[in-house]
Structures are given as structure tokens and as C-alpha cells.
C-alpha atoms as a PDB file:
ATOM      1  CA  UNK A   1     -19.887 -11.645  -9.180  1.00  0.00           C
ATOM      2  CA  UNK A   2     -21.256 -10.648  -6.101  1.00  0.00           C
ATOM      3  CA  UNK A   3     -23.970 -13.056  -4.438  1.00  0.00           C
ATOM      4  CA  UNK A   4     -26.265 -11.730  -1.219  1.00  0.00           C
ATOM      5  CA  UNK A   5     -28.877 -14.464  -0.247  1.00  0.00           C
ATOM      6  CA  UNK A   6     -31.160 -13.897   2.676  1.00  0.00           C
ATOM      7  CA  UNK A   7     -30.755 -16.917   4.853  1.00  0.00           C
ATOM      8  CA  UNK A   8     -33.972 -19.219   4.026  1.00  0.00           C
ATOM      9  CA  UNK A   9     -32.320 -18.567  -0.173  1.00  0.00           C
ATOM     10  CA  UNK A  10     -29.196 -19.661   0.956  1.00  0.00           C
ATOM     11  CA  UNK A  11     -30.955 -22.755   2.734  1.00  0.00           C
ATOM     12  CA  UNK A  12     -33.299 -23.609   0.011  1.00  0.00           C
ATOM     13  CA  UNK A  13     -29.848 -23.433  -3.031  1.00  0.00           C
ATOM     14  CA  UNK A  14     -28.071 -25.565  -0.437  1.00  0.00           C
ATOM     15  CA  UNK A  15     -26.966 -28.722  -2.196  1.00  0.00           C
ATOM     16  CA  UNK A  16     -24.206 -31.499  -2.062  1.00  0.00           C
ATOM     17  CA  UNK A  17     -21.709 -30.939  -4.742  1.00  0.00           C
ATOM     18  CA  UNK A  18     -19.241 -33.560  -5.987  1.00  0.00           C
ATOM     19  CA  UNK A  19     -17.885 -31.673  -8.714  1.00  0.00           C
ATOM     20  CA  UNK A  20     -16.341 -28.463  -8.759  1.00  0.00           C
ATOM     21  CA  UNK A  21     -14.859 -25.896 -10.911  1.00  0.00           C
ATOM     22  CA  UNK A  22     -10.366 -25.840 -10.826  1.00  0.00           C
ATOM     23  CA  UNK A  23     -11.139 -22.176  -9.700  1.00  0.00           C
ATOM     24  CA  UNK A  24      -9.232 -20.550  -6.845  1.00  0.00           C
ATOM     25  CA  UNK A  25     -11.590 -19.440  -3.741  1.00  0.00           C
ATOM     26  CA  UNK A  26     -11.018 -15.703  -2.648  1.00  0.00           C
ATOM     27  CA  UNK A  27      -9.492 -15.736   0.621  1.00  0.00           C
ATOM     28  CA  UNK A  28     -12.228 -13.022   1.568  1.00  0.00           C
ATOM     29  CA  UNK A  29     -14.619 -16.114   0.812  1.00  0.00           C
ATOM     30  CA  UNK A  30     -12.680 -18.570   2.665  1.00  0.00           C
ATOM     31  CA  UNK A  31     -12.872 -16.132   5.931  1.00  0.00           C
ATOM     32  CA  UNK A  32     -16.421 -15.392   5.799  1.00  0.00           C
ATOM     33  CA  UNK A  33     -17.252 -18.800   5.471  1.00  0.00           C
ATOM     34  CA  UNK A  34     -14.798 -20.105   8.603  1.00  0.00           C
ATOM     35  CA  UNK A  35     -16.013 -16.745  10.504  1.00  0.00           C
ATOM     36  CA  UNK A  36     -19.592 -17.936  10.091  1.00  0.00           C
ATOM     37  CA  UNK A  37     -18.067 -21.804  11.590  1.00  0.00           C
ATOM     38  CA  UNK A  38     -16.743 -19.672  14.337  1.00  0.00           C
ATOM     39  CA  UNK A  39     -19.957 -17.923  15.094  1.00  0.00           C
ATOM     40  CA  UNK A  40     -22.144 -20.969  15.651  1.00  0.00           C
ATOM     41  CA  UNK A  41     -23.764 -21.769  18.861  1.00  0.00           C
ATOM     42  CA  UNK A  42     -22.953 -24.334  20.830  1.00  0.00           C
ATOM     43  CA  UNK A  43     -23.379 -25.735  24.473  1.00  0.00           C
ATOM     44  CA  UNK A  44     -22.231 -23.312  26.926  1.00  0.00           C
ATOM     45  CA  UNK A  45     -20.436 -21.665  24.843  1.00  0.00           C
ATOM     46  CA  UNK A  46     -17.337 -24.316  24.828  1.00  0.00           C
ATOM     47  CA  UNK A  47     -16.692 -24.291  21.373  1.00  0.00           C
ATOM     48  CA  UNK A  48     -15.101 -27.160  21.616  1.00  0.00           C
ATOM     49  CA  UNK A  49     -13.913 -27.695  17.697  1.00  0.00           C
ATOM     50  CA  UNK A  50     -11.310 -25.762  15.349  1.00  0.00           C
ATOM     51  CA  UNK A  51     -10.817 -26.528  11.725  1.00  0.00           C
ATOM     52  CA  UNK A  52      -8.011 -27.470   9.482  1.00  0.00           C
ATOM     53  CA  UNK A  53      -8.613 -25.945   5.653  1.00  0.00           C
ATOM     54  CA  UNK A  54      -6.567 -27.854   3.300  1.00  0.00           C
ATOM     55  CA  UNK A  55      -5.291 -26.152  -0.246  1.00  0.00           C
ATOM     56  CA  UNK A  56      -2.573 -28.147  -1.650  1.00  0.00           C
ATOM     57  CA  UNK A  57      -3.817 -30.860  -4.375  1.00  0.00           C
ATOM     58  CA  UNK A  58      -1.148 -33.338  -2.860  1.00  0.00           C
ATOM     59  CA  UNK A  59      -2.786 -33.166   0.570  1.00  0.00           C
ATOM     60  CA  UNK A  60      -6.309 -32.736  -0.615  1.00  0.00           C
ATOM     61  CA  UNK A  61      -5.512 -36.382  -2.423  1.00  0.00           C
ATOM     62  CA  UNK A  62      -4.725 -38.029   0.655  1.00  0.00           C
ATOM     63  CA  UNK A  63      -7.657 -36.701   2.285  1.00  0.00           C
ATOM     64  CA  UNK A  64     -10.030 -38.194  -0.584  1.00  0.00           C
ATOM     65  CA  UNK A  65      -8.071 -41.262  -0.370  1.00  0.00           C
ATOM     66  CA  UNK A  66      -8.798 -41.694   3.079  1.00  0.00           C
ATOM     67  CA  UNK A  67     -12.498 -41.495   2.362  1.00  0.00           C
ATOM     68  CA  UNK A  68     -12.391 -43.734  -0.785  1.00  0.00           C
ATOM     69  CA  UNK A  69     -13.442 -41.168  -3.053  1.00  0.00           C
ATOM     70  CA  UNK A  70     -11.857 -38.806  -5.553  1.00  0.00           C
ATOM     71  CA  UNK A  71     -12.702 -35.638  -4.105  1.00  0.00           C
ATOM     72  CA  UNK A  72     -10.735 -32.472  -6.189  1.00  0.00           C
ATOM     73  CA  UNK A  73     -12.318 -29.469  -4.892  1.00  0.00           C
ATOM     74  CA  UNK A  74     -10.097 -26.453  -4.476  1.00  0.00           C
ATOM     75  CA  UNK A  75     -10.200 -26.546  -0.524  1.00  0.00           C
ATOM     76  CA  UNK A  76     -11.033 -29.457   2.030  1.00  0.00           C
ATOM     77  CA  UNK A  77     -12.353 -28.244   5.440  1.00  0.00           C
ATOM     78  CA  UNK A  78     -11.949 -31.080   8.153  1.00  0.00           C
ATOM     79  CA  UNK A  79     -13.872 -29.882  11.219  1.00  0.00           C
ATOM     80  CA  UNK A  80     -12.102 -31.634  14.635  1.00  0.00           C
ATOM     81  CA  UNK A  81     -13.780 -31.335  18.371  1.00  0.00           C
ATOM     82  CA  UNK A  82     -12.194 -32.132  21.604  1.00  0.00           C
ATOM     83  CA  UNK A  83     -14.466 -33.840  23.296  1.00  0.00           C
ATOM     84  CA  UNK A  84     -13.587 -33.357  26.761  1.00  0.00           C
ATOM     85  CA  UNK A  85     -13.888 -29.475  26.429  1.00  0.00           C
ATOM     86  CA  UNK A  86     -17.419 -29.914  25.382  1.00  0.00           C
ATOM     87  CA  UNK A  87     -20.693 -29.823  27.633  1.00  0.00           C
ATOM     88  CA  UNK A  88     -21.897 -32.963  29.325  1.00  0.00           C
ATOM     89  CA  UNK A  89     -25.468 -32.709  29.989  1.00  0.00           C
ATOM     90  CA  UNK A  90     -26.621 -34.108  33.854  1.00  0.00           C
ATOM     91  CA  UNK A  91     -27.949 -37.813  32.164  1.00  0.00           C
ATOM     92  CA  UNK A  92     -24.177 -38.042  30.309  1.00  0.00           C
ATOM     93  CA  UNK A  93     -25.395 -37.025  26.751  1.00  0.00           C
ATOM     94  CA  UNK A  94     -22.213 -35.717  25.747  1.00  0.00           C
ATOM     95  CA  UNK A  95     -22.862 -32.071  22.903  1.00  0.00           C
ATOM     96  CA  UNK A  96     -19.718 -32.416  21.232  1.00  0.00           C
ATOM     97  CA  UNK A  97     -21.385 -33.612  17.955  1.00  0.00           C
ATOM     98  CA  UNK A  98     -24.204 -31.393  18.286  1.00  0.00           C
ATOM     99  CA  UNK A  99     -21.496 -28.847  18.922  1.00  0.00           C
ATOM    100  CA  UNK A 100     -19.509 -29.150  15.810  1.00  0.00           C
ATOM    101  CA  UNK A 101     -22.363 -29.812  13.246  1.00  0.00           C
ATOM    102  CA  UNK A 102     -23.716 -26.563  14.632  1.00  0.00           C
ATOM    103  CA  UNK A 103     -20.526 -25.346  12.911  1.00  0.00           C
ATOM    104  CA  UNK A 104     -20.577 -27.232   9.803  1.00  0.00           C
ATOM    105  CA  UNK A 105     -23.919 -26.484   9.167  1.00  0.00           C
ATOM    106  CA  UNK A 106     -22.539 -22.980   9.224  1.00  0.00           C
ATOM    107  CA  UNK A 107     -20.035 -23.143   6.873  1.00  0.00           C
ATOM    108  CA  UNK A 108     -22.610 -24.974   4.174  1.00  0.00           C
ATOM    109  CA  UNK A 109     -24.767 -22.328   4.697  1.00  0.00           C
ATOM    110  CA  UNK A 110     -22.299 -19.488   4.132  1.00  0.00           C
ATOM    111  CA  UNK A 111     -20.725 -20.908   1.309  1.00  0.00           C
ATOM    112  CA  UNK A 112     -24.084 -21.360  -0.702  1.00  0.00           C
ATOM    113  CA  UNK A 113     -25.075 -17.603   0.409  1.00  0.00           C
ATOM    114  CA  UNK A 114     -21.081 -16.958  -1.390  1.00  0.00           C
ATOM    115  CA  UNK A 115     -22.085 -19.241  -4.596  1.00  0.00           C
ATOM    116  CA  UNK A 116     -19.734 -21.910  -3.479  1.00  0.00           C
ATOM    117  CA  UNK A 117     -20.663 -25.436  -3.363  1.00  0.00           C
ATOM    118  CA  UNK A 118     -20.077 -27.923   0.304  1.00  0.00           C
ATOM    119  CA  UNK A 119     -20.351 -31.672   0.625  1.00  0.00           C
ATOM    120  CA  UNK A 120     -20.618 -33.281   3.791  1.00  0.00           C
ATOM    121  CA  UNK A 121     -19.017 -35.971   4.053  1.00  0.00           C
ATOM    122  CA  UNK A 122     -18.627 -38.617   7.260  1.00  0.00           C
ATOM    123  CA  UNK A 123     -17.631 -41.932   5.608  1.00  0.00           C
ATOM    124  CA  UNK A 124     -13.928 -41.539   6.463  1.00  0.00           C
ATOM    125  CA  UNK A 125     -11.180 -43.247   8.150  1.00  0.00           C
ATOM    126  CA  UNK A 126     -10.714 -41.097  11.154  1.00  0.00           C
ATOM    127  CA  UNK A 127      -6.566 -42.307  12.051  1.00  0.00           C
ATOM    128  CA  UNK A 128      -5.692 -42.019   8.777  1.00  0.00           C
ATOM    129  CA  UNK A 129      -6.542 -38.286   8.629  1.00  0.00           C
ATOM    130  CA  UNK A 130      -5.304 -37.495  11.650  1.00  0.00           C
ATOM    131  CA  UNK A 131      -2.229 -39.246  10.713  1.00  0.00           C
ATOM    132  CA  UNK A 132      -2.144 -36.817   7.468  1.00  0.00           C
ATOM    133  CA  UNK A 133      -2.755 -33.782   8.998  1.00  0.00           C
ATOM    134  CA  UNK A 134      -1.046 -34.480  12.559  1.00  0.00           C
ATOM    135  CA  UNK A 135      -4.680 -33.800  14.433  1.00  0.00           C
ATOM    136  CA  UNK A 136      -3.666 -34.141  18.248  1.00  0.00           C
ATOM    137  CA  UNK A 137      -4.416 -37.023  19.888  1.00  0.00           C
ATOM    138  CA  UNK A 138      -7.349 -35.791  22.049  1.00  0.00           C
ATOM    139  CA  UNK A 139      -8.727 -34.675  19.132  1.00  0.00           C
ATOM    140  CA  UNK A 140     -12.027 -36.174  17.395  1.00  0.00           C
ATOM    141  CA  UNK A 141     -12.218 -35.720  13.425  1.00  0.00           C
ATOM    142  CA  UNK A 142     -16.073 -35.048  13.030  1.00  0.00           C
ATOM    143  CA  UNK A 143     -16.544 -34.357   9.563  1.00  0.00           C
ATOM    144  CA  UNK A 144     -15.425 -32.875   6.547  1.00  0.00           C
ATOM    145  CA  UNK A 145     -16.530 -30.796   3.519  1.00  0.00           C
ATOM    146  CA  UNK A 146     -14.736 -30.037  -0.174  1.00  0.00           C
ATOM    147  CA  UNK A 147     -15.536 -26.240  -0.908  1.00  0.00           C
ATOM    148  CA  UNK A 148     -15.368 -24.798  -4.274  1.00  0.00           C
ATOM    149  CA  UNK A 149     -17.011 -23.440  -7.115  1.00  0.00           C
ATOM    150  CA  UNK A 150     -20.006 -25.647  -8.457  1.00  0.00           C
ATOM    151  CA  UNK A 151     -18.708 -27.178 -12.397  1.00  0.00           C
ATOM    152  CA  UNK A 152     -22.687 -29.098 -11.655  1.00  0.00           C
ATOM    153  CA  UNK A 153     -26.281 -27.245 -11.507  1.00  0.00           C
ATOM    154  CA  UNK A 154     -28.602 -29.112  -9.441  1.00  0.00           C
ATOM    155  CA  UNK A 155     -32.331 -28.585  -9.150  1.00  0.00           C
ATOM    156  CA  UNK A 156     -33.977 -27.737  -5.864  1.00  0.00           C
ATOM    157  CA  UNK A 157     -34.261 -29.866  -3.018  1.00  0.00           C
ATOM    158  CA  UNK A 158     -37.474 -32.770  -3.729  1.00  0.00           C
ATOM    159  CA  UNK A 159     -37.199 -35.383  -1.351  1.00  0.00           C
ATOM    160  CA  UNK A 160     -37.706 -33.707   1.778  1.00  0.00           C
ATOM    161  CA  UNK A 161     -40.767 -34.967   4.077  1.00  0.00           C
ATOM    162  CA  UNK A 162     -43.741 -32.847   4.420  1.00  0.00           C
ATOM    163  CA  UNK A 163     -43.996 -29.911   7.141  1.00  0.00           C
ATOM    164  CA  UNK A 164     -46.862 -32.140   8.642  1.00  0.00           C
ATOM    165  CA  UNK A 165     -45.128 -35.279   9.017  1.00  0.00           C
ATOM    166  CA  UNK A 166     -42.523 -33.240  11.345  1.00  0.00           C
ATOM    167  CA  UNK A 167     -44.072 -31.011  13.250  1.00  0.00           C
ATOM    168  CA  UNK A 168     -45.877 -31.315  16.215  1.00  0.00           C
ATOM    169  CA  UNK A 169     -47.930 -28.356  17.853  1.00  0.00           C
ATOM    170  CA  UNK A 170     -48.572 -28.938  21.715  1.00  0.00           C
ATOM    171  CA  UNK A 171     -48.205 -32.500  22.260  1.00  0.00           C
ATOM    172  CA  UNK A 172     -47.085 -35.499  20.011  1.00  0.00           C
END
């Protein structure tokens, strides 16, 4: 099945998915969506991030351990940053996390526009993945997100605040 979204379809079926399907992501799948990571902007073009993808069930376990949940999607993506490659703007505010959600964002995106399913997820303990995947040192883990094959439906997006309670034309 072949799924082309234009982008404000792929943002508007863009959910958090907890359950998935025990069904093997094509590795054409896989690359668009770390391509599209690749491809996002960030602060002077530093790029300060890279990836590790995670496939084997033993791994994947640890992984969900280390976030006290009981994550079993086909792949785990755990997006790192090295923080002293990234921009530093003149008052200090280092980009490094603005950086590397750019990135993220773009792999949830992707994947919905492929029909697979993301999950953000940032309650973690950070040492304890590094320790399982052998992250360097200098190395920051930022977030991570299970990617699969929905095995839930979910309705669209409700909760969101009105345009007019966000958006200011001019002045505050």
C-alpha cells in the first residue's frame, strides 16, 4: 500500500502511538524517514545530532526498560546531539535542542506521510541508554521515538488551542 500525504495531511494524521503492529518496516521506509531527520534545518547549519535506529527485540527491551514502559514497536529511533558542535546564540541560548527536535519533528512527520506510527518520548534515564547503546560521552540523548505500523486507530487531533489564542498579528 502506497501512502502520498501532502504535508498539512501528514500533520493533521500525526498522532502518538503506543501500540503497534509485529510488522517489519521496509528499509525504503526506514531511509526516507531518517533522510527527512537529515534534511531538517537547524542553526547554522551545524547539525549537531545523528541517530541510533534500534531493531533487535532484546535491545529495543532495554531501551523501554530504561524509560519504564513496555515499548515493542518494530524499531526505536534515539536521536543524540553534541552539544558543543551546536550554535550558541550572542546572550548564551544554546540551539542544540531546538536543533534536534527540528529533526525529530521530521521523522514524525515522514513516518505519518509513510502510514507508520511515532511516539515521542522524553521521560528516560539518559546514562542508562547511553550505557546500552555505548553513546559517546560528549554526547546528549535528546529524545526518542518507537516507529512501526499502527495495531490502534485514533481520531483526529481535539485538544489543540484555538488559532486566536496563539497568534498575534503586529504586536502582542
Amino acid at each position: 500500500m502506497v501512502f502520498i500525504l501532502d504535508v498539512f495531511e501528514a500533520i493533521r494524521r500525526r498522532r502518538s502511538i503506543r501500540k503497534y503492529q509485529q510488522k517489519v518496516v521496509e528499509k525504503e521506509k526506514l531511509l526516507k524517514v531518517l533522510e527527512a531527520a537529515r534534511l531538517a534545518p537547524s542553526a547554522m547549519n551545524r547539525q549537531p545530532y545523528a541517530f541510533v535506529v534500534i531493531k533487535k527485540k532484546e535491545t529495543i527491551e532495554k531501551i523501554s526498560s530504561a524509560c519504564n514502559q513496555d515499548w515493542m514497536a518494530p524499531i526505536m529511533i534515539v536521536v543524540c546531539v553534541f552539544p558543543k558542535e551546536a550554535w550558541i546564540r550572542d546572550d548564551g541560548e544554546e540551539y542544540w535542542k531546538v536543533d534536534a527536535s527540528n529533526a525529530m519533528n521530521n521523522i514524525a512527520l515522514m513516518a505519518s506521510a509513510e502510514g507508520l506510527g511515532t511516539c515521542w518520548i522524553a521521560a528516560f534515564n539518559e546514562e542508562e541508554i547511553k550505557n546500552v547503546l555505548k553513546i559517546p560521552p560528549e554526547a546528549r540523548v535528546l529524545a526518542l521515538t518507537t516507529l512501526g505500523y499502527p495495531a490502534e486507530k485514533k481520531g483526529p487531533i481535539t485538544n489543540r488551542k484555538r488559532i486566536d489564542a496563539l497568534v498575534h498579528y503586529e504586536t502582542w
